[in-house]
Protein backbone atom coordinates (compact mmCIF):
# COMPACT_ATOMS: atom_id res chain seq x y z
CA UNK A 1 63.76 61.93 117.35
CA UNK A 2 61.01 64.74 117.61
CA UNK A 3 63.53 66.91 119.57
CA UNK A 4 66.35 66.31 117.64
CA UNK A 5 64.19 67.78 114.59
CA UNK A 6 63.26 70.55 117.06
CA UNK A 7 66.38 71.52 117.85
CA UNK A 8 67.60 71.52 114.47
CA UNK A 9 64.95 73.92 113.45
CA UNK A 10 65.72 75.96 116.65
CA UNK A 11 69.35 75.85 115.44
CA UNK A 12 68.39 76.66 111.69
CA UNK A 13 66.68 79.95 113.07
CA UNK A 14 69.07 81.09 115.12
CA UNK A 15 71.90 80.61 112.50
CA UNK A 16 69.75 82.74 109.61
CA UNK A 17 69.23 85.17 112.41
CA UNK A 18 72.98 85.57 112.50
CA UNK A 19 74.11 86.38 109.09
CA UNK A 20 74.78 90.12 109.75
CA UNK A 21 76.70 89.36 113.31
CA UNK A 22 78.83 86.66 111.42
CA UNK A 23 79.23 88.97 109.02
CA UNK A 24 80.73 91.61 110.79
CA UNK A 25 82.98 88.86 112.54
CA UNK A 26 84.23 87.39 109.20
CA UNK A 27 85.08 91.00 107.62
CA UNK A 28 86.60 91.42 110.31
CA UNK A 29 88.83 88.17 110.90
CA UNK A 30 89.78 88.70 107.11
CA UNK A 31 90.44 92.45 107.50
CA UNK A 32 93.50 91.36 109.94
CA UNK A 33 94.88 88.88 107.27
CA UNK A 34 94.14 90.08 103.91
CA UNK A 35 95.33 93.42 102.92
CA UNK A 36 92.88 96.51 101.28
CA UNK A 37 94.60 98.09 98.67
CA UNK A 38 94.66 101.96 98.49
CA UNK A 39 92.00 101.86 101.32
CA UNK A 40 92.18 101.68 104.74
CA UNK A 41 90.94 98.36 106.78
CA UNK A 42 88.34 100.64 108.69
CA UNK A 43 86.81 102.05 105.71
CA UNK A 44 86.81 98.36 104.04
CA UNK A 45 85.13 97.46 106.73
CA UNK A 46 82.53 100.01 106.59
CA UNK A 47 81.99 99.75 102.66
CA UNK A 48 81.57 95.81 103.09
CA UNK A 49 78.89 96.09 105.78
CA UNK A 50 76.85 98.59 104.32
CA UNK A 51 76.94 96.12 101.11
CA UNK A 52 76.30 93.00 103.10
CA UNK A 53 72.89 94.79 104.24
CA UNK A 54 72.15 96.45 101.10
CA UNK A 55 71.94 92.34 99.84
CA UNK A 56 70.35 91.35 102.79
CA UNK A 57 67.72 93.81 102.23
CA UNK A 58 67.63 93.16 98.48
CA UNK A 59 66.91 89.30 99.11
CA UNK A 60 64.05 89.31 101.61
CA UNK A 61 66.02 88.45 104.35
CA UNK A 62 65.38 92.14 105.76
CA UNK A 63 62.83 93.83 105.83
CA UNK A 64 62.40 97.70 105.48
CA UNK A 65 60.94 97.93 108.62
CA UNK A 66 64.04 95.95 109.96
CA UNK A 67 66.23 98.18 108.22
CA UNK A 68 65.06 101.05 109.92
CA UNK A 69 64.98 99.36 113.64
CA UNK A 70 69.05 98.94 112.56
CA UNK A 71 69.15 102.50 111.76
CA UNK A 72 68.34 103.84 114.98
CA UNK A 73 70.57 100.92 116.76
CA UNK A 74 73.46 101.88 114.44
CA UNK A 75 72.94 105.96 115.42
CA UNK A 76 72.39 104.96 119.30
CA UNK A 77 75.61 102.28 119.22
CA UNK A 78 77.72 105.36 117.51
CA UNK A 79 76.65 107.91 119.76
CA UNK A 80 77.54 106.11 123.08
CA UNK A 81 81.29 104.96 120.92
CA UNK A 82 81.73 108.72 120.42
CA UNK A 83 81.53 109.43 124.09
CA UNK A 84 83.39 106.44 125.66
CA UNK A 85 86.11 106.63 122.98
CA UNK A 86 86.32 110.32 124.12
CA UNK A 87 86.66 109.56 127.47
CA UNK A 88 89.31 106.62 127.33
CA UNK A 89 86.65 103.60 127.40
CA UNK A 90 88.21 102.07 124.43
CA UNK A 91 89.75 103.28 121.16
CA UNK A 92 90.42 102.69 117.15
CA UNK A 93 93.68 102.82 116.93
CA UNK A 94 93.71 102.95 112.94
CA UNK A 95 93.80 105.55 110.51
CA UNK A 96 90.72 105.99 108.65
CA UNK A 97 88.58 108.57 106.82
CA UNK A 98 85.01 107.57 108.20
CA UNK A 99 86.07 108.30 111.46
CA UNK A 100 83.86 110.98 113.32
CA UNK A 101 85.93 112.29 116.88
CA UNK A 102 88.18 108.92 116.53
CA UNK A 103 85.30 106.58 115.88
CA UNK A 104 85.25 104.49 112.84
CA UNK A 105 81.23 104.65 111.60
CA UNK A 106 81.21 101.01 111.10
CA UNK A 107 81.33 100.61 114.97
CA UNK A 108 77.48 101.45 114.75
CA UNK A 109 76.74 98.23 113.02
CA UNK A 110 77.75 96.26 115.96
CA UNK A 111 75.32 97.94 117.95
CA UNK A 112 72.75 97.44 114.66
CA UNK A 113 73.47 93.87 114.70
CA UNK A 114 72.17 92.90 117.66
CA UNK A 115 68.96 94.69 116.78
CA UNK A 116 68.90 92.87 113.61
CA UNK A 117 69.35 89.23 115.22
CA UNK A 118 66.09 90.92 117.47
CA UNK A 119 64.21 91.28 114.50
CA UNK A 120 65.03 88.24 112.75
CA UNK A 121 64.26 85.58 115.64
CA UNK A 122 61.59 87.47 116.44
CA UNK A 123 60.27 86.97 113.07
CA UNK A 124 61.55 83.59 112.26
CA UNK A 125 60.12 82.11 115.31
CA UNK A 126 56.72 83.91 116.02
CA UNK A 127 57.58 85.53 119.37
CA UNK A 128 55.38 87.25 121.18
CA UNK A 129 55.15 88.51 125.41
CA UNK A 130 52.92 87.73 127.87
CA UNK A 131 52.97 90.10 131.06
CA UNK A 132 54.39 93.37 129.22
CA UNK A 133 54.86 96.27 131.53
CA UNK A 134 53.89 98.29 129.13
CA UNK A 135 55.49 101.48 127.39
CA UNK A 136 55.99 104.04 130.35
CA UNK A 137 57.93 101.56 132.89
CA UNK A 138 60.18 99.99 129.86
CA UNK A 139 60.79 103.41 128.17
CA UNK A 140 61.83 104.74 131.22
CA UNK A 141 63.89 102.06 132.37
CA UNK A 142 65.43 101.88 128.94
CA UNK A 143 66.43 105.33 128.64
CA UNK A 144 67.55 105.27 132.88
CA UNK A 145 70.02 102.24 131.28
CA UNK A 146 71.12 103.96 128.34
CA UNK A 147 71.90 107.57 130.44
CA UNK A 148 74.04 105.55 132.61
CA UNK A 149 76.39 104.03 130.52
CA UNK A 150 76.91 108.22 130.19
CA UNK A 151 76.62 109.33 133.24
CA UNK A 152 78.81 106.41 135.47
CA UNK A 153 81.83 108.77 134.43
CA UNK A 154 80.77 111.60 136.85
CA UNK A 155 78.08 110.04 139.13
CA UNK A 156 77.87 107.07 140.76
CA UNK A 157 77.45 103.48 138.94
CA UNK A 158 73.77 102.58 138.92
CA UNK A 159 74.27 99.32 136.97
CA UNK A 160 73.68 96.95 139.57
CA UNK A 161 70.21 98.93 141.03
CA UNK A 162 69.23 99.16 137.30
CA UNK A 163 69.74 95.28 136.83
CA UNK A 164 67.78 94.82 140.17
CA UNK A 165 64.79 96.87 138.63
CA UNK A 166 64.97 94.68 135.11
CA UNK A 167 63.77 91.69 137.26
CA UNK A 168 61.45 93.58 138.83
CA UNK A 169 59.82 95.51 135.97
CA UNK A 170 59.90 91.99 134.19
CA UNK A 171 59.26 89.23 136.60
CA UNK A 172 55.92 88.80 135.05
CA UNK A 173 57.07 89.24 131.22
CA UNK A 174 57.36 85.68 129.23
CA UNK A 175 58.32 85.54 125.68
CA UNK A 176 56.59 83.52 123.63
CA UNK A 177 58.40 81.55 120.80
CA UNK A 178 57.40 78.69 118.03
CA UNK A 179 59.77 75.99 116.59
CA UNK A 180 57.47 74.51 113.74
CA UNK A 181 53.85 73.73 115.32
CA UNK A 182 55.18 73.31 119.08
CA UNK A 183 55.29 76.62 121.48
CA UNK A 184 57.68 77.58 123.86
CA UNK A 185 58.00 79.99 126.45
CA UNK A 186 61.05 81.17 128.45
CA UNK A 187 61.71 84.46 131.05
CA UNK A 188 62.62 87.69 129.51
CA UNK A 189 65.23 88.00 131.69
CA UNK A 190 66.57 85.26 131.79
CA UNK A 191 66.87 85.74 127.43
CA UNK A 192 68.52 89.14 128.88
CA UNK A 193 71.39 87.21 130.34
CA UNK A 194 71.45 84.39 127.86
CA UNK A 195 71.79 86.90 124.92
CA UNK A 196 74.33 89.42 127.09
CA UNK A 197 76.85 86.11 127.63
CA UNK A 198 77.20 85.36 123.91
CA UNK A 199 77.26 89.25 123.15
CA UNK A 200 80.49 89.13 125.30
CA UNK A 201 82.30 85.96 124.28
CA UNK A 202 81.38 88.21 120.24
CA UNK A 203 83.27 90.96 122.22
CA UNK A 204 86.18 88.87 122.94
CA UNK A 205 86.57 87.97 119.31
CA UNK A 206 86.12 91.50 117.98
CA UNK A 207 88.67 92.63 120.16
CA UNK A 208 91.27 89.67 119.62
CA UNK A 209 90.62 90.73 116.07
CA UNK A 210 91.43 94.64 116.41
CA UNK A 211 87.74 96.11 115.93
CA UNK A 212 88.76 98.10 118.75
CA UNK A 213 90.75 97.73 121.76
CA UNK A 214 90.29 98.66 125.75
CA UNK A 215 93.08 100.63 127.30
CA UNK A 216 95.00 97.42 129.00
CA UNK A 217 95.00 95.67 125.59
CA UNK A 218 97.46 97.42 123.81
CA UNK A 219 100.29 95.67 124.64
CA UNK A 220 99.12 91.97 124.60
CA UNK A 221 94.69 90.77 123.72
CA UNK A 222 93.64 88.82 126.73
CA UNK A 223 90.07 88.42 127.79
CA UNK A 224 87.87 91.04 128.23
CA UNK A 225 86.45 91.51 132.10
CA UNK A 226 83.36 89.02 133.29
CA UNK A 227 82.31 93.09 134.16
CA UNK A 228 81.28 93.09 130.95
CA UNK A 229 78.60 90.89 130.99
CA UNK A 230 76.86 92.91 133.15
CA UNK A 231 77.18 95.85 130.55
CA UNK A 232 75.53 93.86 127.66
CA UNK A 233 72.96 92.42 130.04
CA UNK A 234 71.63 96.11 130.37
CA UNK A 235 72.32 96.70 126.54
CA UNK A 236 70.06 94.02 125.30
CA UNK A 237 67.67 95.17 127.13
CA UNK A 238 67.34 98.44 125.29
CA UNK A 239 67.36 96.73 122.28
CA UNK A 240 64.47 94.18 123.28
CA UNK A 241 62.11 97.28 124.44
CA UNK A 242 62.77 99.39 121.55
CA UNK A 243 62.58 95.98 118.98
CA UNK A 244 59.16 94.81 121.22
CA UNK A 245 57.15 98.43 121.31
CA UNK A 246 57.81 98.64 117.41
CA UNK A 247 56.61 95.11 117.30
CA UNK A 248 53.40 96.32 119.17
CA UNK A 249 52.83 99.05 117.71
CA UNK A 250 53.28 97.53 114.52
CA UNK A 251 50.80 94.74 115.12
CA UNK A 252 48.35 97.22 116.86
CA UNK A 253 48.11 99.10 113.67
CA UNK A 254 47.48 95.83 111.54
CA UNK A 255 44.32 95.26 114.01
CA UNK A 256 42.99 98.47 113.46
CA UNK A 257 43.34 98.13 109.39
């Protein structure tokens, strides 16, 4: 009975740390059946999102230090659309006027919403690390991730030597998480993969739902490549250094106070 309850707590968590993904996903599942009028679906889209987090903000369920973590998520997530739309990753098929070079600007909050489901379970359930690596191996190993999802066009794929160096940079990194008065403790990486699966069976659904399309879905949706994985593997991973060094930092600076 004990676990049952803990589970359901566990569950609980996780679901309020989903509001803004399932919000994205429901705008968009009703964008595709439900009609805007005078306005294009992409910038209903945008205008919806921007007023889901406005309320989310507004109610406590973000806060402003949250908000800004999104911020930078939602500027990183547009910059890398920008450049794969621009070199035939993907595109947005639908007219819109908050499109910048053929992106849609509510693409960012995809991106943003993975860093706010970091910041709300990491809230919600107390997390913490043990076994850190500290700033200088994660920053550079986030930003060696991050240049190659650019740089794979011209040189080279590095994925699979950069996955090999998140186990070892991390082999020794736990996180540390709380379901009412009972601690629990899992690898980081294996949270990376965990976390990188259900980003992918998300991507499925946004793309079955037109939030964007790759190049051999235009005729007919079908699933989007196991590849893929892989890519949001590396992804959350930028998003749990940048979301863990502002959690540091953070609680560094309330120790020193």
């Amino acid at each position: 009975m004990k676990s049952i309850i803990q589970l359901l707590h566990f569950g609980y968590h996780q679901a309020m740390s989903c509001i803004f993904p399932v919000a994205i996903f429901g705008t968009l599942a009703l964008s595709t059946v439900i009609p805007f009028p005078s306005i294009y679906r992409y910038d209903a889209i945008l205008l919806i999102l921007l007023a889901v987090q406005y309320l989310m903000f507004r109610s406590g369920l973000e806060t402003l230090d949250e908000i800004k973590v999104i911020c930078v998520f939602h500027l990183i997530g547009l910059l890398l659309e920008i450049y794969k739309v621009h070199m035939g990753s993907w595109s947005y098929p639908e007219p819109a006027y908050s499109k910048i070079l053929g992106v849609p600007l509510y693409s960012g909050f995809m991106y943003a919403s993975v860093a706010s489901f970091m910041c709300q379970i990491w809230r919600r359930l107390r997390m913490d690390m043990t076994g850190w690596p500290g700033l200088l191996p994660s920053a550079l190993l986030g930003g060696a991730i991050y240049l190659n999802f650019f740089t794979h066009h011209f040189i080279p794929d590095f994925r699979w030597w950069l996955t090999a160096l998140v186990f070892v940079v991390f082999w020794k990194t736990w996180i540390i998480y709380r379901v009412r008065s009972v601690t629990y403790r899992m690898p980081l990486s294996l949270a990376f993969i965990i976390v990188g699966f259900f980003i992918w069976l998300a991507e499925n659904i946004s793309t079955f739902l037109g939030a964007w399309k790759y190049p051999d879905q235009h005729e007919s949706w079908h699933l989007v490549s196991f590849s893929k994985i892989s890519s949001w593997f590396l992804l959350v991973i930028i998003s749990v250094i940048i979301v863990a060094q502002l959690k540091y930092v953070k609680a560094k600076r309330s120790v020193q106070s």
